[in-house]
Every structure is written in structure tokens, then in C-alpha cells.
Protein backbone atom coordinates (compact mmCIF):
# COMPACT_ATOMS: atom_id res chain seq x y z
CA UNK A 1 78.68 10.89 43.31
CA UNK A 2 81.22 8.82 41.56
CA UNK A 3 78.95 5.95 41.63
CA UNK A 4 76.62 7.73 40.20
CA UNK A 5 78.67 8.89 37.85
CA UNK A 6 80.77 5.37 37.55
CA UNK A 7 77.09 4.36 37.01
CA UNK A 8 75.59 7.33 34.38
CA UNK A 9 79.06 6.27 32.64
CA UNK A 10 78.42 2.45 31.96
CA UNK A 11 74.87 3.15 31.82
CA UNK A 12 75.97 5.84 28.86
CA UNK A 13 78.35 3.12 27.34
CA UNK A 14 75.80 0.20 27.40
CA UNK A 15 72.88 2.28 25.53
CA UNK A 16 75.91 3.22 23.31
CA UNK A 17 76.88 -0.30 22.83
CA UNK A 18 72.89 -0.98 22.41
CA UNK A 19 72.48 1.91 19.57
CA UNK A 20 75.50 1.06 17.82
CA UNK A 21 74.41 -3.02 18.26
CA UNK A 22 71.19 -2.03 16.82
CA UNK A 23 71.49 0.54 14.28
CA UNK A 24 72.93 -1.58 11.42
CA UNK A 25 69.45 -3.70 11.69
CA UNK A 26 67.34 -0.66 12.08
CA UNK A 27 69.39 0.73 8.65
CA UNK A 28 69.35 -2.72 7.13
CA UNK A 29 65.40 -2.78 7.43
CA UNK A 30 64.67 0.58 6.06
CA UNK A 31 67.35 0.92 3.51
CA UNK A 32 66.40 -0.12 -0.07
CA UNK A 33 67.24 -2.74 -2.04
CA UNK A 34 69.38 -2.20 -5.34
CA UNK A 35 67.70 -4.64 -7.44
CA UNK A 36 67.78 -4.75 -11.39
CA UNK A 37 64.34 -4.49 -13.05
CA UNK A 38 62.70 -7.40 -14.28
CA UNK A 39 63.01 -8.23 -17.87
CA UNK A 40 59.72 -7.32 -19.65
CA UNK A 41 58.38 -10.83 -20.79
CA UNK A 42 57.97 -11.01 -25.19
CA UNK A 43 54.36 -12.31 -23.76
CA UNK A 44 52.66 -9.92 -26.64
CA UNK A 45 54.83 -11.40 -28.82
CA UNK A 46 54.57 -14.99 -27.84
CA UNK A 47 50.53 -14.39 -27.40
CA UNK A 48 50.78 -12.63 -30.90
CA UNK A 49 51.72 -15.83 -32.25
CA UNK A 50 49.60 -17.86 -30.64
CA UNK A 51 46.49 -15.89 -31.52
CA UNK A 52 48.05 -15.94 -35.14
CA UNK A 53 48.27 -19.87 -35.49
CA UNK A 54 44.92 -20.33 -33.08
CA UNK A 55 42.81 -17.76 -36.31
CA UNK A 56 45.00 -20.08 -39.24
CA UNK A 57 43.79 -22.99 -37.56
CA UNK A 58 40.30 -21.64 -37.15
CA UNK A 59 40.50 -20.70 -40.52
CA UNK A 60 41.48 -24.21 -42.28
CA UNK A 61 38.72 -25.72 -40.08
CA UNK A 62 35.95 -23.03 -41.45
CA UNK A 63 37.40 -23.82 -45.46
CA UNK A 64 37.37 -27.40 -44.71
CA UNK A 65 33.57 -27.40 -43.15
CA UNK A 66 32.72 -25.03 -46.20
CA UNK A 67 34.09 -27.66 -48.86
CA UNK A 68 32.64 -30.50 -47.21
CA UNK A 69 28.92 -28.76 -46.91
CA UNK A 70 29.37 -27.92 -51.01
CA UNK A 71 30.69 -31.24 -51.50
CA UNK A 72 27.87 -33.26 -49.92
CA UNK A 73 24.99 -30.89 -50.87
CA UNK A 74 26.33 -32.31 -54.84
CA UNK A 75 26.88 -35.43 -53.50
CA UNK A 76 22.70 -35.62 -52.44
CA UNK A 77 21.92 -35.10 -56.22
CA UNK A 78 24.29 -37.48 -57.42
CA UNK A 79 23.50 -40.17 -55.17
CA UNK A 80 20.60 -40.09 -56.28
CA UNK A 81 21.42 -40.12 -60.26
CA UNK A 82 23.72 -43.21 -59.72
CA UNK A 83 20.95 -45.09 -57.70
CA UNK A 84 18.63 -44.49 -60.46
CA UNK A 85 21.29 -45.56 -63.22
CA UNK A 86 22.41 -48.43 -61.49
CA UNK A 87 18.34 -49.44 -60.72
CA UNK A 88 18.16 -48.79 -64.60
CA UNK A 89 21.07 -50.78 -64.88
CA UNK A 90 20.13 -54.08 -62.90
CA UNK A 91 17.13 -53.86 -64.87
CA UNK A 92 19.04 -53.73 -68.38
CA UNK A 93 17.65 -50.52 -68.83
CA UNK A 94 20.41 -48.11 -69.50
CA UNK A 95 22.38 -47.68 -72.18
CA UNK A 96 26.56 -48.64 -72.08
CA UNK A 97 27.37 -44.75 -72.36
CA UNK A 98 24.93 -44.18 -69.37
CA UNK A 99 26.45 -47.26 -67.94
CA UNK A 100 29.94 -45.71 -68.09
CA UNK A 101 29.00 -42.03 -67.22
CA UNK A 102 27.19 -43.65 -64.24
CA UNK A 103 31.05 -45.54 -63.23
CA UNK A 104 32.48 -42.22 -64.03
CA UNK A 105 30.70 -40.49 -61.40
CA UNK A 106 31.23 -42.68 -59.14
CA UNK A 107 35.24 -42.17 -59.42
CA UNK A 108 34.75 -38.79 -58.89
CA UNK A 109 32.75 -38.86 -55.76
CA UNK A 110 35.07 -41.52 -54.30
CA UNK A 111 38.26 -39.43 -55.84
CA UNK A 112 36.44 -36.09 -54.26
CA UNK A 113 35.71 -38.34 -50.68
CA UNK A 114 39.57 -38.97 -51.10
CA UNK A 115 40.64 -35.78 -51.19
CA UNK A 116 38.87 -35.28 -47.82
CA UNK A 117 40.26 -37.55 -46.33
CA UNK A 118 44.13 -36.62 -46.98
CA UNK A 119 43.28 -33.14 -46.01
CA UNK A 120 41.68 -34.08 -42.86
CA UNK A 121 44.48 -36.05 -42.44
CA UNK A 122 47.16 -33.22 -42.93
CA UNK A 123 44.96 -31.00 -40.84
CA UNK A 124 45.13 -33.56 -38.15
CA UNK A 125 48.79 -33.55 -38.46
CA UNK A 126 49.13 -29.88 -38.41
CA UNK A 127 47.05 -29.46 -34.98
CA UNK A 128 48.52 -32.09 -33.00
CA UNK A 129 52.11 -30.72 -34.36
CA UNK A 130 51.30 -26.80 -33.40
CA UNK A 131 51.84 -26.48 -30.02
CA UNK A 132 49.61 -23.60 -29.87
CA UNK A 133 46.33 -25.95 -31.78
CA UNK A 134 47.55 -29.07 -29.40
CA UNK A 135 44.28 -28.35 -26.80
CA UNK A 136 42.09 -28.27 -30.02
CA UNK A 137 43.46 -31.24 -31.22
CA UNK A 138 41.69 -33.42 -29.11
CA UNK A 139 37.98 -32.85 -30.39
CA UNK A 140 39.40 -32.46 -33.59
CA UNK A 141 41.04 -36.59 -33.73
CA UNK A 142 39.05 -38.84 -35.61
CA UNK A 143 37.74 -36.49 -38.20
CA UNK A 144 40.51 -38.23 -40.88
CA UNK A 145 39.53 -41.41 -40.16
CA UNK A 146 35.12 -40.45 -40.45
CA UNK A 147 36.14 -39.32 -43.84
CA UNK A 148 38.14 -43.00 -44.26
CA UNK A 149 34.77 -44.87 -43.49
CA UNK A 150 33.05 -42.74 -46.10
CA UNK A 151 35.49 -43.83 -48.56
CA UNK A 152 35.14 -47.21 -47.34
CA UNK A 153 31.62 -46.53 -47.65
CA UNK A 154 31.61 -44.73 -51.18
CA UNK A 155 34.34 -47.94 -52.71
CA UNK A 156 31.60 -50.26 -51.64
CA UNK A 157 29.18 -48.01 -53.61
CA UNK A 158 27.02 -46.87 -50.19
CA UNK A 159 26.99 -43.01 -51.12
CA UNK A 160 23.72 -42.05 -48.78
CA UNK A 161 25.76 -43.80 -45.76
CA UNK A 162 29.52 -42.17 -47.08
CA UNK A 163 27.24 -38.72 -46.98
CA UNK A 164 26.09 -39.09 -43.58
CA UNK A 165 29.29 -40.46 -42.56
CA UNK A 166 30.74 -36.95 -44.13
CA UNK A 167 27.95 -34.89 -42.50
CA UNK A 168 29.49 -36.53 -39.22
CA UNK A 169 32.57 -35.26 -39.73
CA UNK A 170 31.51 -31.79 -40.33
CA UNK A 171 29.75 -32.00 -36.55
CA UNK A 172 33.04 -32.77 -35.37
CA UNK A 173 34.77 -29.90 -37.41
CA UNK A 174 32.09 -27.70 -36.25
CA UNK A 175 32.40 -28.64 -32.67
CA UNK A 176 36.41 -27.81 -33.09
CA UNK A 177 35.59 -24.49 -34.55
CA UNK A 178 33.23 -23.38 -31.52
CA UNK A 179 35.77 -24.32 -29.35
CA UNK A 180 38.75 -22.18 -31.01
């Protein structure tokens, strides 16, 4: 009997040993973590502000396509007034004060085509600077620079072609504005 108690003994002690080996790992496994709670992100913020700048850009690009639809609708009727006064000119036709209302209007429509074009510019500026208009400003390069061939266009007294080059430029804008 004392072997099998010498035995029940060190068999006792070893599944002791075992339990006490093993318990820390069993309690390690189930006990919970003490963790601190994530920070809540400022994403509504941060997606406030994007939405904010991505309807402002929006927004200049719908003004600008408005202007530039007025502006070349006017521009149809007086293309076609300064054709006719510079026909009746080459042909010693017109009078000097039709002469110089005729030069008049044509510094307007190249100051007006002008104008465009340092807008566009600035607008161009403004998207690629915005971090939140940067993936818009892609489709949206170039338009500056369709309004500077118009000009070209309008100082070499070509105001059909400076219209259509205009009319360009509002595809692109419009392109830009289904994207945002």
C-alpha cells in the first residue's frame, strides 16, 4: 500500500504541479483585456469640410458656366454686328462714329474674354491648391488656357472661332461639374 500511496502521492503532486503550470494560461486566455477606448475620429468634421469646399467648388464652376453661356449668347449678336461694320467698313461704307463704336465693341468683348480668362485662371489655382478639389482638378486643367486661345482668337479679331473656343471651355466646366 505505500506504493500505492507513494504513487497516489506524486501522482497527486504532478496533476498539482500540472494545474498550477496551467492555470495562469487558462486565466490569461479568458481574462479580459483593460484596454482604453479608441478615440472617436473628427471624420464628421473632417468630411464636413470636405463636403463644404467640394459644394463651393461646385458652386464657382456652376457661376462660371452661367457667365460664360450669358456671355457668349451676347457675344453671337455682336459678332455678328462687328462683321457687318467691318464688311461696311472695307467697303467705305460706314461712317467714323460707326467705325469707332464698331472698335469699341470689340474692346469690350476682348476685355469681357479677359476677364474669363483670369477667373478661370484663379479657379484653376484654387482647385489644384484645395486638397479636398485636387481629384477634380484634373478635368478641370486647361480650361484657363481655352479661354487664352479665345483671347488670342478675339485680339486677332476671330470672334465666331474665340466663341466656339469659349463654348469649349464650358464642355470642360460642365464635365467638372458632373463629376463633383
Amino acid at each position: 500500500m505505500r506504493r500505492t500511496g507513494e504513487q497516489n502521492l506524486k501522482r497527486i503532486t504532478l496533476a498539482l504541479l500540472s494545474v498550477l503550470l496551467i492555470s495562469p494560461a487558462l486565466v490569461a486566455q479568458t481574462r479580459k483585456r483593460a484596454t482604453t477606448p479608441a478615440k472617436p475620429k473628427t471624420t464628421t468634421s473632417t468630411t464636413q469640410n470636405a463636403a463644404a469646399a467640394k459644394t463651393a467648388g461646385a458652386t464657382r464652376v456652376a457661376e462660371q458656366i452661367k457667365l460664360l453661356t450669358r456671355f457668349i449668347y451676347l457675344l453671337g449678336g455682336a459678332a455678328s454686328n462687328i462683321a457687318s461694320v467691318d464688311e461696311s467698313i472695307r467697303r467705305n461704307q460706314a461712317t467714323p462714329d460707326a467705325a469707332q463704336k464698331n472698335e469699341a465693341a470689340k474692346a469690350q468683348v476682348r476685355t469681357g474674354i479677359q476677364g474669363f480668362r483670369e477667373g478661370l485662371d484663379k479657379l484653376e489655382i484654387d482647385f489644384r491648391a484645395t486638397p479636398e478639389l485636387q481629384p477634380y482638378y484634373i478635368k478641370l486643367a486647361g480650361v484657363a488656357a481655352g479661354a487664352a486661345d479665345a483671347e488670342q482668337k478675339a485680339a486677332a479679331n476671330q470672334f465666331d472661332p474665340a466663341a466656339r473656343s469659349l463654348l469649349q471651355v464650358v464642355n470642360r466646366l460642365s464635365d467638372v461639374l458632373l463629376l463633383m
